[in-house]
Protein backbone atom coordinates (compact mmCIF):
# COMPACT_ATOMS: atom_id res chain seq x y z
CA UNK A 1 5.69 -18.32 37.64
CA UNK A 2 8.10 -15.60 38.91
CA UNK A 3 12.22 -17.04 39.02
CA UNK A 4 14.62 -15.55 40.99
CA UNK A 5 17.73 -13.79 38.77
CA UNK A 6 20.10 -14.86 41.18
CA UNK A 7 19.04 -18.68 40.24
CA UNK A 8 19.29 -17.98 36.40
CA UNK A 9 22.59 -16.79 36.22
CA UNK A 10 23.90 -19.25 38.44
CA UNK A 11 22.73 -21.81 36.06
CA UNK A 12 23.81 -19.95 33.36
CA UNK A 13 27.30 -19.42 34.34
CA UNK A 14 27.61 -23.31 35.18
CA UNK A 15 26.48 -24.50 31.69
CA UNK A 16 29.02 -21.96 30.40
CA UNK A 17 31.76 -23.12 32.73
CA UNK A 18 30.97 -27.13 31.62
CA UNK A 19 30.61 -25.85 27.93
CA UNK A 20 34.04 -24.03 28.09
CA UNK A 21 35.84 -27.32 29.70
CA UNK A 22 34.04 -29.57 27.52
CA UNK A 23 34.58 -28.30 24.03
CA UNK A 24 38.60 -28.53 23.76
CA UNK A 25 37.49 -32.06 24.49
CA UNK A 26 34.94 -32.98 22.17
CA UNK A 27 36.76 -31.07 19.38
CA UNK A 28 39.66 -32.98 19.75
CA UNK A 29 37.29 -36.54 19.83
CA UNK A 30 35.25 -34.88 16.36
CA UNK A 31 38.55 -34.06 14.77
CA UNK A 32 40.33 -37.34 15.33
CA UNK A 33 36.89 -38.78 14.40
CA UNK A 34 37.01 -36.86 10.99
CA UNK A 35 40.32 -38.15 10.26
CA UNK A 36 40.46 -41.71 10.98
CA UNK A 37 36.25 -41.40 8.80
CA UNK A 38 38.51 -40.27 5.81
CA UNK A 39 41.28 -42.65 6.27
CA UNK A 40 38.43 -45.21 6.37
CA UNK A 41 36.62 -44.43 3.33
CA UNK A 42 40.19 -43.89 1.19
CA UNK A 43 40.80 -47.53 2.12
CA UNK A 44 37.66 -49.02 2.48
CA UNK A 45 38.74 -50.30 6.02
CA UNK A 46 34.88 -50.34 7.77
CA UNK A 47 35.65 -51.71 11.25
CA UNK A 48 33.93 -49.55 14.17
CA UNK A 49 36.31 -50.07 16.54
CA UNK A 50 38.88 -48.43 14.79
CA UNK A 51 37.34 -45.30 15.45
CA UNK A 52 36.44 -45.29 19.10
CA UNK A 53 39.95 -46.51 20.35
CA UNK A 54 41.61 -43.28 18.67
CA UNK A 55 38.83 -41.52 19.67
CA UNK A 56 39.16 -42.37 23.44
CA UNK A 57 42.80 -42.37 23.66
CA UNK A 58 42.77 -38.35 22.17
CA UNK A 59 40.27 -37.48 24.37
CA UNK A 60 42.18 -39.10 27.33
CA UNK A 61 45.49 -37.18 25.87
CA UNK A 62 43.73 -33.85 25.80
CA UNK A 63 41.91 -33.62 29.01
CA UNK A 64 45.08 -35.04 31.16
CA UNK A 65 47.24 -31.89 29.14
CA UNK A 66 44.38 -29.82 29.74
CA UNK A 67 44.19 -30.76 33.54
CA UNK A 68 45.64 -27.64 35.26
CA UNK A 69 43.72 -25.51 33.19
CA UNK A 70 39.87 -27.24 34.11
CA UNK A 71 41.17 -27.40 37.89
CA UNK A 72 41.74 -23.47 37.89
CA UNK A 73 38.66 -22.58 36.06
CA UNK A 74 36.80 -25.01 38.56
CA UNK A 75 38.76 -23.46 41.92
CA UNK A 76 37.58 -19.85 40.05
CA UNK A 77 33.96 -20.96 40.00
CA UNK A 78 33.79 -22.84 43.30
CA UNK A 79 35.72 -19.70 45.18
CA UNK A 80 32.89 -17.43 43.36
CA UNK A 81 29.74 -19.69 44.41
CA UNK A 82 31.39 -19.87 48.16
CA UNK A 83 31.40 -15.24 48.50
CA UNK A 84 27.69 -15.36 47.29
CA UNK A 85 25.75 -14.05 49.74
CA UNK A 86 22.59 -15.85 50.11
């Protein structure tokens, strides 16, 4: 089954584009995670919520900071798709 390049690299490039906006994201959730794990298991504190609330609220923190910075990498990518000639 013969694909067209043209349709590869176009996918490509988007999963690299949502990888690159997602990670500073999910590292900040993982790290937080880490932390509040360790805090846990030094004090023996085992409730679940008290991980997701941190969790949720970094997250939160670090994509509205990181807002200008996804809206120009998504105006880059959206101005690129729009010159491809078809």
């Amino acid at each position: 089954m013969p694909y067209d390049e043209a349709t590869v690299y176009l996918v490509r490039d988007t999963l690299l584009i949502v990888l690159k906006i997602a990670a500073p994201i999910l590292a900040a959730g993982m790290a937080i995670g880490l932390v509040i794990s360790l805090i846990q298991s030094v004090t023996s504190i085992q409730d679940q919520t008290l991980t997701f609330v941190p969790k949720i609220g970094v997250m939160i923190m670090v994509a509205a900071f990181l807002l200008p910075w996804i809206a120009m990498r998504l105006i880059e990518y959206a101005s690129e798709m729009f010159l491809l000639k078809p």
